[in-house]
C-alpha atoms as a PDB file:
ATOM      1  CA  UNK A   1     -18.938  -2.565  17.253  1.00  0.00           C
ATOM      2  CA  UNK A   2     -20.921  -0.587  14.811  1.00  0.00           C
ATOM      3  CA  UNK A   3     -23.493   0.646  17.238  1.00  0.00           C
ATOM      4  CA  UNK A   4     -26.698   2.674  16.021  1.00  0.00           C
ATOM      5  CA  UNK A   5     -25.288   6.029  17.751  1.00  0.00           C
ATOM      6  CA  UNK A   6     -21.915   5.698  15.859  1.00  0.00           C
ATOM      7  CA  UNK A   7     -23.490   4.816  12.311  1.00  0.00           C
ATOM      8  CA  UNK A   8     -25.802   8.046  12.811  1.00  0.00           C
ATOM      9  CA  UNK A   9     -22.571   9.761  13.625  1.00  0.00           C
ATOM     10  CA  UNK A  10     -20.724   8.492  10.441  1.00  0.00           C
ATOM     11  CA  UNK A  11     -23.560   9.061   8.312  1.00  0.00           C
ATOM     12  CA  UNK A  12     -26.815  10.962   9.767  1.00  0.00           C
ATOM     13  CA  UNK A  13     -30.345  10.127  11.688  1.00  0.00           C
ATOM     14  CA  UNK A  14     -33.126   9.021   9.876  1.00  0.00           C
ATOM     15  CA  UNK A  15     -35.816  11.691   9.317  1.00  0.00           C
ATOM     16  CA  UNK A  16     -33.116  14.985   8.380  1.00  0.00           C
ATOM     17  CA  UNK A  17     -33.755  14.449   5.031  1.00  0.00           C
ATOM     18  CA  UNK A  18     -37.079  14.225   2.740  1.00  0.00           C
ATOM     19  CA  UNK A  19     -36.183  13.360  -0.161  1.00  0.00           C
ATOM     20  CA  UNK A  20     -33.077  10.521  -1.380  1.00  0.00           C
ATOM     21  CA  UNK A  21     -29.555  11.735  -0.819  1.00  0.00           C
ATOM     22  CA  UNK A  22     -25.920  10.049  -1.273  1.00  0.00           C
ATOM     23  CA  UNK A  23     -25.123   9.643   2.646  1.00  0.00           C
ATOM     24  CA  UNK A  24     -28.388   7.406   3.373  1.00  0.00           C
ATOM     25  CA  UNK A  25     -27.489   5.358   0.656  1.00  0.00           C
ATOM     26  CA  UNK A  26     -24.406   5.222   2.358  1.00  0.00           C
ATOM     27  CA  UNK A  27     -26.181   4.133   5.472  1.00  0.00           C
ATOM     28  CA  UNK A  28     -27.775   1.495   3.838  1.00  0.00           C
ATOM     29  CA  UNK A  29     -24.594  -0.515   2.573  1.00  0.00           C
ATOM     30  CA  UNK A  30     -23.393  -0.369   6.000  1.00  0.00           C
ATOM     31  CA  UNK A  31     -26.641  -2.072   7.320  1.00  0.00           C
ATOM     32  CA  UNK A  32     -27.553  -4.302   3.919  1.00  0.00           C
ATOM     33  CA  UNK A  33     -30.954  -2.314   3.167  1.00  0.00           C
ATOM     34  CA  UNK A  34     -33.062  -1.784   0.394  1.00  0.00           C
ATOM     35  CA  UNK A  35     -31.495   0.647  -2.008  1.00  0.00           C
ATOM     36  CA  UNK A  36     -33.259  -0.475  -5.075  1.00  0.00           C
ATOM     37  CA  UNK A  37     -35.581   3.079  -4.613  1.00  0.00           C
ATOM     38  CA  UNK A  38     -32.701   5.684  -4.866  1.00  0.00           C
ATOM     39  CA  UNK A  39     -31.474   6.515  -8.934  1.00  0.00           C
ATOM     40  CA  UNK A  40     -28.122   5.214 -10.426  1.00  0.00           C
ATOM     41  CA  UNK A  41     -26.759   8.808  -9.752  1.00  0.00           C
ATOM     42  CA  UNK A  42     -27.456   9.018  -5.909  1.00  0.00           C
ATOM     43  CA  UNK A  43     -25.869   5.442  -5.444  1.00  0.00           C
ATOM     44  CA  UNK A  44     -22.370   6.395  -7.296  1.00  0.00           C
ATOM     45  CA  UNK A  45     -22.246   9.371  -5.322  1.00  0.00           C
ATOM     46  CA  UNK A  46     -22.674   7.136  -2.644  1.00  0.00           C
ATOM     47  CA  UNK A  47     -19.881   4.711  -3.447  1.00  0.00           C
ATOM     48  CA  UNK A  48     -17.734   7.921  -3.641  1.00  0.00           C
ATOM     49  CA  UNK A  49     -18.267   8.669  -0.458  1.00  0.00           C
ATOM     50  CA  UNK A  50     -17.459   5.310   1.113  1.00  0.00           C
ATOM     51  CA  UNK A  51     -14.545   5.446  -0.821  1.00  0.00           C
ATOM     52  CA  UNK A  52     -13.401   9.089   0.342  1.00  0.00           C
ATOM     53  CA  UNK A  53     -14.185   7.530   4.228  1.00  0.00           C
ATOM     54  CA  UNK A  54     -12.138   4.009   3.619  1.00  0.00           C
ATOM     55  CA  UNK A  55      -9.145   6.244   2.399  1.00  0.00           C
ATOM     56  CA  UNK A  56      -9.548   9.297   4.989  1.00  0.00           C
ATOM     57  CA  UNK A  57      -9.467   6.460   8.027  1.00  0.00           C
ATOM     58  CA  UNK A  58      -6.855   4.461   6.488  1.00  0.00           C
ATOM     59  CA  UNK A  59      -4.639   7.466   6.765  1.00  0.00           C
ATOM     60  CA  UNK A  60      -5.916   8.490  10.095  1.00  0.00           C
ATOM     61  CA  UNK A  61      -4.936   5.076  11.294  1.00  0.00           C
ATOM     62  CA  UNK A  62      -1.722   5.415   9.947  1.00  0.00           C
ATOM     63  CA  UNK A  63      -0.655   8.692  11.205  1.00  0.00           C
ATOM     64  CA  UNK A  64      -2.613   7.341  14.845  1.00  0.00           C
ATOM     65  CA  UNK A  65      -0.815   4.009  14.453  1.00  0.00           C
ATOM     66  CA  UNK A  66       1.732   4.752  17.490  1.00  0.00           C
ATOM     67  CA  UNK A  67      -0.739   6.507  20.085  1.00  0.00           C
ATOM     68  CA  UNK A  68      -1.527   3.542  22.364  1.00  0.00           C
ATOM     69  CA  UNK A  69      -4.621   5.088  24.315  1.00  0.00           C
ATOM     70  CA  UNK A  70      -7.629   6.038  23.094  1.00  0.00           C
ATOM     71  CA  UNK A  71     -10.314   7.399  25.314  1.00  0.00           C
ATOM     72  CA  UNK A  72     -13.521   5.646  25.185  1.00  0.00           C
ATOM     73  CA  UNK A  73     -16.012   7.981  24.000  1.00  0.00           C
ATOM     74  CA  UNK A  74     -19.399   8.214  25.816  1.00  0.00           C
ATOM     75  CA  UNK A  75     -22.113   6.088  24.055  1.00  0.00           C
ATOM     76  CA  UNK A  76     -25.141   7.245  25.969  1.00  0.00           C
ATOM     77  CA  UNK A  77     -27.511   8.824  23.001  1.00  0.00           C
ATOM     78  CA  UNK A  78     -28.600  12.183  24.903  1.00  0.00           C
ATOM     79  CA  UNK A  79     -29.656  13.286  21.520  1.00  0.00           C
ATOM     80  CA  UNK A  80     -32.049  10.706  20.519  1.00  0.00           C
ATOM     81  CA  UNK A  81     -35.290  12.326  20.377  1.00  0.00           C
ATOM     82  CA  UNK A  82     -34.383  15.331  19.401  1.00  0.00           C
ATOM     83  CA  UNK A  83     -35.372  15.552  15.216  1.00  0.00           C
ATOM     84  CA  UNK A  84     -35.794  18.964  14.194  1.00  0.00           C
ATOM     85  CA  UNK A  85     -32.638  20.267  12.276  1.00  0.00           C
ATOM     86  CA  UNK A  86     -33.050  23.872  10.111  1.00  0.00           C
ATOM     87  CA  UNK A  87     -30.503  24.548   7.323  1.00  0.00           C
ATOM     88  CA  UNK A  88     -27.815  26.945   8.436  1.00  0.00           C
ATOM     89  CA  UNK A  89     -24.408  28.933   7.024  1.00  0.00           C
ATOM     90  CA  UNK A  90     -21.269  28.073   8.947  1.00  0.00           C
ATOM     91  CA  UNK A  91     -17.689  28.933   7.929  1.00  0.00           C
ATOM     92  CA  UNK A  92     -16.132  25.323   7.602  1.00  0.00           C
ATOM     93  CA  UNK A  93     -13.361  26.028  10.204  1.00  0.00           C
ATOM     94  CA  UNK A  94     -15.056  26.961  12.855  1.00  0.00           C
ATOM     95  CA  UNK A  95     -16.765  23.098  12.723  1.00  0.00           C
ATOM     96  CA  UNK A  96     -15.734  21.807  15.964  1.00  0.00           C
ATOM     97  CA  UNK A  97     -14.746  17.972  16.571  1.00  0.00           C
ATOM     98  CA  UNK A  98     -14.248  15.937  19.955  1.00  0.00           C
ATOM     99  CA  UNK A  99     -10.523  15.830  20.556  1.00  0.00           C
ATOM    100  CA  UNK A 100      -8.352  13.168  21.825  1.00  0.00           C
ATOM    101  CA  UNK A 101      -5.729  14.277  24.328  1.00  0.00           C
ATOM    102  CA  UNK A 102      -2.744  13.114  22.298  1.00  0.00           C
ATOM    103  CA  UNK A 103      -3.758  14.712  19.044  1.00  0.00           C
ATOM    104  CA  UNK A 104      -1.325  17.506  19.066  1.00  0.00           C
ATOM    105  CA  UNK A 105       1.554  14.798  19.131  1.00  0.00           C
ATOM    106  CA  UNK A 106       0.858  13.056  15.586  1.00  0.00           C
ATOM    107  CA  UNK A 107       1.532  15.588  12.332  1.00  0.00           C
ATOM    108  CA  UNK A 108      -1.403  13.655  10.203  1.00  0.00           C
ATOM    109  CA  UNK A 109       1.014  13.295   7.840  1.00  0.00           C
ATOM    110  CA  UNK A 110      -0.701  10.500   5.710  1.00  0.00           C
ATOM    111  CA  UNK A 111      -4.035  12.283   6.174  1.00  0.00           C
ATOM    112  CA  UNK A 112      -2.684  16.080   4.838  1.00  0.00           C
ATOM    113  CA  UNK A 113      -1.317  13.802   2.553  1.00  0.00           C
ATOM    114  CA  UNK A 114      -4.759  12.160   0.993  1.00  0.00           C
ATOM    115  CA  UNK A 115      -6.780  15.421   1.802  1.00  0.00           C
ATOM    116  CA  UNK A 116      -4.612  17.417  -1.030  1.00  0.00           C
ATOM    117  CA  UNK A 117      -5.356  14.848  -3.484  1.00  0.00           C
ATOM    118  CA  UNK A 118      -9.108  15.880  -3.200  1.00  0.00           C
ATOM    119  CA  UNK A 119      -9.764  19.237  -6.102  1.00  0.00           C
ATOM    120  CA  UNK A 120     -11.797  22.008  -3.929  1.00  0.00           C
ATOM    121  CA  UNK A 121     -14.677  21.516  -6.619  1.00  0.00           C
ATOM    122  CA  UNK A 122     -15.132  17.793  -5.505  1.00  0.00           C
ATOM    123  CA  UNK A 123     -14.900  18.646  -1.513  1.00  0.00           C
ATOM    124  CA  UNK A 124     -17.746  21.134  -2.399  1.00  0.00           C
ATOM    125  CA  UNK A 125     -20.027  18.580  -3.697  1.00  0.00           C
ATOM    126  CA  UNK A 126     -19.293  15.948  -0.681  1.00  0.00           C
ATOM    127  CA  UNK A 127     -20.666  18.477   1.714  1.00  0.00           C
ATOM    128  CA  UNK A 128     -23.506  18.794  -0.234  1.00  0.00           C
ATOM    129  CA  UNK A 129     -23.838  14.755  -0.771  1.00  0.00           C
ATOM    130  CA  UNK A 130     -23.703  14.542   3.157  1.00  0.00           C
ATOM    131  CA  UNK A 131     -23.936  17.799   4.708  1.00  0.00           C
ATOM    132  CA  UNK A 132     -22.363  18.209   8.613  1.00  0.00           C
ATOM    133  CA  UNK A 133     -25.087  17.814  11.604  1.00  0.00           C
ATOM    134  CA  UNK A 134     -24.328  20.520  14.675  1.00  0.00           C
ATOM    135  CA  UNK A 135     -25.227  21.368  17.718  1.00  0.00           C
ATOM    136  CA  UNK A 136     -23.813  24.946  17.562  1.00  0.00           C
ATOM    137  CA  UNK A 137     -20.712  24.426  15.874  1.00  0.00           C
ATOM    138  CA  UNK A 138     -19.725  20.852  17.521  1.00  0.00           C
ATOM    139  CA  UNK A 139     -20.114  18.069  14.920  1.00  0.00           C
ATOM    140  CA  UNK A 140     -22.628  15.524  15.819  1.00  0.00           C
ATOM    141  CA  UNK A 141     -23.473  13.715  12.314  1.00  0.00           C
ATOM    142  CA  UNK A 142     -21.935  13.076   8.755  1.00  0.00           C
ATOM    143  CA  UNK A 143     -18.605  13.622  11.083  1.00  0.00           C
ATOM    144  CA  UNK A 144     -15.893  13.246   8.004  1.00  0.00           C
ATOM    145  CA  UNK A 145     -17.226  15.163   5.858  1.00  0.00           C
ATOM    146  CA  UNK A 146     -17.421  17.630   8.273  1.00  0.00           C
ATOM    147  CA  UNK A 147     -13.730  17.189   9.226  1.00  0.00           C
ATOM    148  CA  UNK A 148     -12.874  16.936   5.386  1.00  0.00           C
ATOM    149  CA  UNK A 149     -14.630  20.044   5.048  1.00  0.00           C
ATOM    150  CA  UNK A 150     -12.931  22.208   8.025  1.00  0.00           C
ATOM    151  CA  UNK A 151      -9.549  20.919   6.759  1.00  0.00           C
ATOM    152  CA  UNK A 152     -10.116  21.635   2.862  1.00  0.00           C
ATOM    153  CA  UNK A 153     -12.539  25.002   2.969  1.00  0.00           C
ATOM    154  CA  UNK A 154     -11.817  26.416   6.022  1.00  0.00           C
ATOM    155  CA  UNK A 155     -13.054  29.833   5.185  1.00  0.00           C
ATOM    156  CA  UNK A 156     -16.109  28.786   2.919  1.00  0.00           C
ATOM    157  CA  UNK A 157     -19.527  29.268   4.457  1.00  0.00           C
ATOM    158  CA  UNK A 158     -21.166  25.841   3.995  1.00  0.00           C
ATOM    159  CA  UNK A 159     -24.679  24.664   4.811  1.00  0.00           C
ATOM    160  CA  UNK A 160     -24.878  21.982   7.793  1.00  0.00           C
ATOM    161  CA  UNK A 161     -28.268  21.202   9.477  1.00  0.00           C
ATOM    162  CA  UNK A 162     -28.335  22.701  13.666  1.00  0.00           C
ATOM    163  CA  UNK A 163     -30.157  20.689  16.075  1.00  0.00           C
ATOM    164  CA  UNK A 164     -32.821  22.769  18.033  1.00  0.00           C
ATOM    165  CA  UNK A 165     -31.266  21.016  20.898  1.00  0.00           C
ATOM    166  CA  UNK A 166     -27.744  22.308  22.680  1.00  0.00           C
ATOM    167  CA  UNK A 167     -25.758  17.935  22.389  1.00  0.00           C
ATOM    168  CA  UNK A 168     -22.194  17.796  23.534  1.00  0.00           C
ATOM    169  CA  UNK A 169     -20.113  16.010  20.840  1.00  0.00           C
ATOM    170  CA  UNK A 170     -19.361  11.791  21.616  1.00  0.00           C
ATOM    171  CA  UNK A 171     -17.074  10.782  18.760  1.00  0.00           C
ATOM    172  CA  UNK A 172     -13.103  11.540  17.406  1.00  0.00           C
ATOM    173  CA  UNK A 173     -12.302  10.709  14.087  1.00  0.00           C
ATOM    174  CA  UNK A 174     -10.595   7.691  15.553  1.00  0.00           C
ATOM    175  CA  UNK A 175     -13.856   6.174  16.760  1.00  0.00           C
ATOM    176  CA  UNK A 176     -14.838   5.522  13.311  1.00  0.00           C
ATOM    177  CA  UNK A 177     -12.031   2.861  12.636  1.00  0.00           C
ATOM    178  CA  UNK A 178     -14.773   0.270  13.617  1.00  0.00           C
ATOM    179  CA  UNK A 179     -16.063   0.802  10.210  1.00  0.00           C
ATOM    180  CA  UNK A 180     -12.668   0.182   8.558  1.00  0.00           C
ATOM    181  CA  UNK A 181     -13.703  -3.904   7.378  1.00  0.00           C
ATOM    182  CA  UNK A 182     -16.903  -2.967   6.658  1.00  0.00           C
ATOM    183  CA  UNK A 183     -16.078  -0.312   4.616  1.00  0.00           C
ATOM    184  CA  UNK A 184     -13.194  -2.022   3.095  1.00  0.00           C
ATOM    185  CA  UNK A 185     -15.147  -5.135   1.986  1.00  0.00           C
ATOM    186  CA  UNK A 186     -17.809  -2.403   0.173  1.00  0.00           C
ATOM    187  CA  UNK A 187     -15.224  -1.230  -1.627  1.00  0.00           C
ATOM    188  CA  UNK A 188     -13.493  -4.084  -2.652  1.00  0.00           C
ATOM    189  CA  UNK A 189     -16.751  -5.125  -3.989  1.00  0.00           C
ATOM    190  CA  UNK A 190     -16.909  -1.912  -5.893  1.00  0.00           C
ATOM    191  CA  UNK A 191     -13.460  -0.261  -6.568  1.00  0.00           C
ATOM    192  CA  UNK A 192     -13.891  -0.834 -10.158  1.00  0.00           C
ATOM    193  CA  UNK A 193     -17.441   1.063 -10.127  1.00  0.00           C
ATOM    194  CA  UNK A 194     -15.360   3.824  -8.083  1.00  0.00           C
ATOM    195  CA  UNK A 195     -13.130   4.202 -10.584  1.00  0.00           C
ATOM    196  CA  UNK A 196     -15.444   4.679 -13.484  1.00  0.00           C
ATOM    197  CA  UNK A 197     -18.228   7.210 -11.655  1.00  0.00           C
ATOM    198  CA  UNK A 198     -14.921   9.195 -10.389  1.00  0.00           C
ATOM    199  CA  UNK A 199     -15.769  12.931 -11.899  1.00  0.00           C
ATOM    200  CA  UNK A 200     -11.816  12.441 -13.183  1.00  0.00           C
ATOM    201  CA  UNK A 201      -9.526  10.031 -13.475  1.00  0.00           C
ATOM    202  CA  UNK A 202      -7.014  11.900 -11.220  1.00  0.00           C
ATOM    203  CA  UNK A 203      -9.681  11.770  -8.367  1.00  0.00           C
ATOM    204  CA  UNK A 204     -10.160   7.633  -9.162  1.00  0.00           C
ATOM    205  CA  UNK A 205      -6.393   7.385  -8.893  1.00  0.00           C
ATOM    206  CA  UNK A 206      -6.791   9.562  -5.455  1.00  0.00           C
ATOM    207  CA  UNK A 207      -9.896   7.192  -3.848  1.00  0.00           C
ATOM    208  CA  UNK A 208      -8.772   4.208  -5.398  1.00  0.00           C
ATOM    209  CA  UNK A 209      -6.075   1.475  -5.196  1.00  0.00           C
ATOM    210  CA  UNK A 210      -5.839   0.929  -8.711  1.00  0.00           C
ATOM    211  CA  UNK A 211      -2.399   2.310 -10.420  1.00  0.00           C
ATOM    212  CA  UNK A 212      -2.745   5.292 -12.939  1.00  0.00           C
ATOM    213  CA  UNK A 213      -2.292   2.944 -15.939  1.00  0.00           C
ATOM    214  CA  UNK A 214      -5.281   0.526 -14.909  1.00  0.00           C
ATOM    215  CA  UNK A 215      -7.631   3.796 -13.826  1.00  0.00           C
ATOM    216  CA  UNK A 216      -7.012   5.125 -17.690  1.00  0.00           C
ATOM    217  CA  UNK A 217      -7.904   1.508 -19.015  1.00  0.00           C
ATOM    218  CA  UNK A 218     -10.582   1.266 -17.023  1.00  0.00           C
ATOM    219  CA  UNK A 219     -12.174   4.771 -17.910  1.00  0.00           C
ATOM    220  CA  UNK A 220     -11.349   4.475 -21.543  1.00  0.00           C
ATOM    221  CA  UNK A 221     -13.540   1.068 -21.917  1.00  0.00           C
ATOM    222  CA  UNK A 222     -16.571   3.399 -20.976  1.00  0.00           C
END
């Protein structure tokens, strides 16, 4: 169930932001808003996102496929009134993430897998398109791109917003396969979109389905 708590989590609360940015747009295909205000520019980057999530937690699911429990995480919103976020520096691997107590037993090998297909450059502007939410260093909001982030720059600084408030973190990565239909039937309605506002075609091929020949047909009809 795609609670309020958990989409927050995935994407980020309303009121962080003042202006239009990639990850509300985000936020608003997963809840069938009005996105007719944002530009053509903020909504690609917005399908590229929801494509780097599909294929992040279809990998995670792969490589999770054979753990049988799953803690449930608490849903209780502690954090629900608290706002206020101020910019801050953090290096990317010190971003902490709730752990499950297996998680030392799977290698992620289909996740290390996707992760190296995405170029440093392109990681860079994700964290910008939905920069990390923390309560000290513990993720609380845009949770994959923080985790994409920790994995891929782990010794960049790179801006997140800190919550004036000390919040304990609710959610795993594995929490988020919830999303997984939604997300899939977005991009399905989309992949060829994806493919074409890709910055390359090597990253299309990487977020995509679509074989290498079809991505360079695809591009080339632009």
């Amino acid at each position: 169930m795609m609670t309020p708590l958990l989409i927050d989590a995935l994407t980020i609360s309303e009121g962080r932001f003042k202006k239009p940015c990639p990850v509300l747009v985000l936020k608003m295909m997963l809840l069938n808003g009005e996105k007719s205000r944002f530009s053509e520019e903020i909504k690609n980057q917005a399908l590229l996102l929801l494509a780097i999530y599909r294929k992040l937690l279809l990998a995670v699911d792969r490589d999770l496929f054979n753990v049988k429990t799953l803690k449930n995480s608490v849903k209780r919103r502690h954090w629900a009134k608290v706002d206020k976020a101020q910019n801050k520096m953090v290096v990317a691997k010190e971003l902490r993430l709730k752990h499950l107590d297996l998680e030392e037993m799977p290698l992620f090998f289909h996740t290390q897998h996707f992760l190296k297909k995405l170029p440093i450059s392109f990681v860079q502007k994700l964290v910008d398109w939905a920069p990390p939410v923390v309560s000290g260093t513990f993720l609380i909001e845009n949770i994959l791109a923080g985790y994409i982030a920790q994995k891929l720059l782990p010794l960049e600084k790179i801006k997140v917003k800190e919550l004036g408030k000390s919040v304990q973190p609710y959610f795993h990565i594995a929490d988020f396969f919830v999303f997984l239909p939604r997300l899939e039937g977005l991009y399905q309605k989309h992949q060829q979109q994806i493919s074409c506002v890709a910055p390359t075609a090597e990253i299309a091929l990487a977020l995509t389905d679509f074989k290498k020949a079809w991505i360079y047909r695809i591009r080339s009809s632009l």
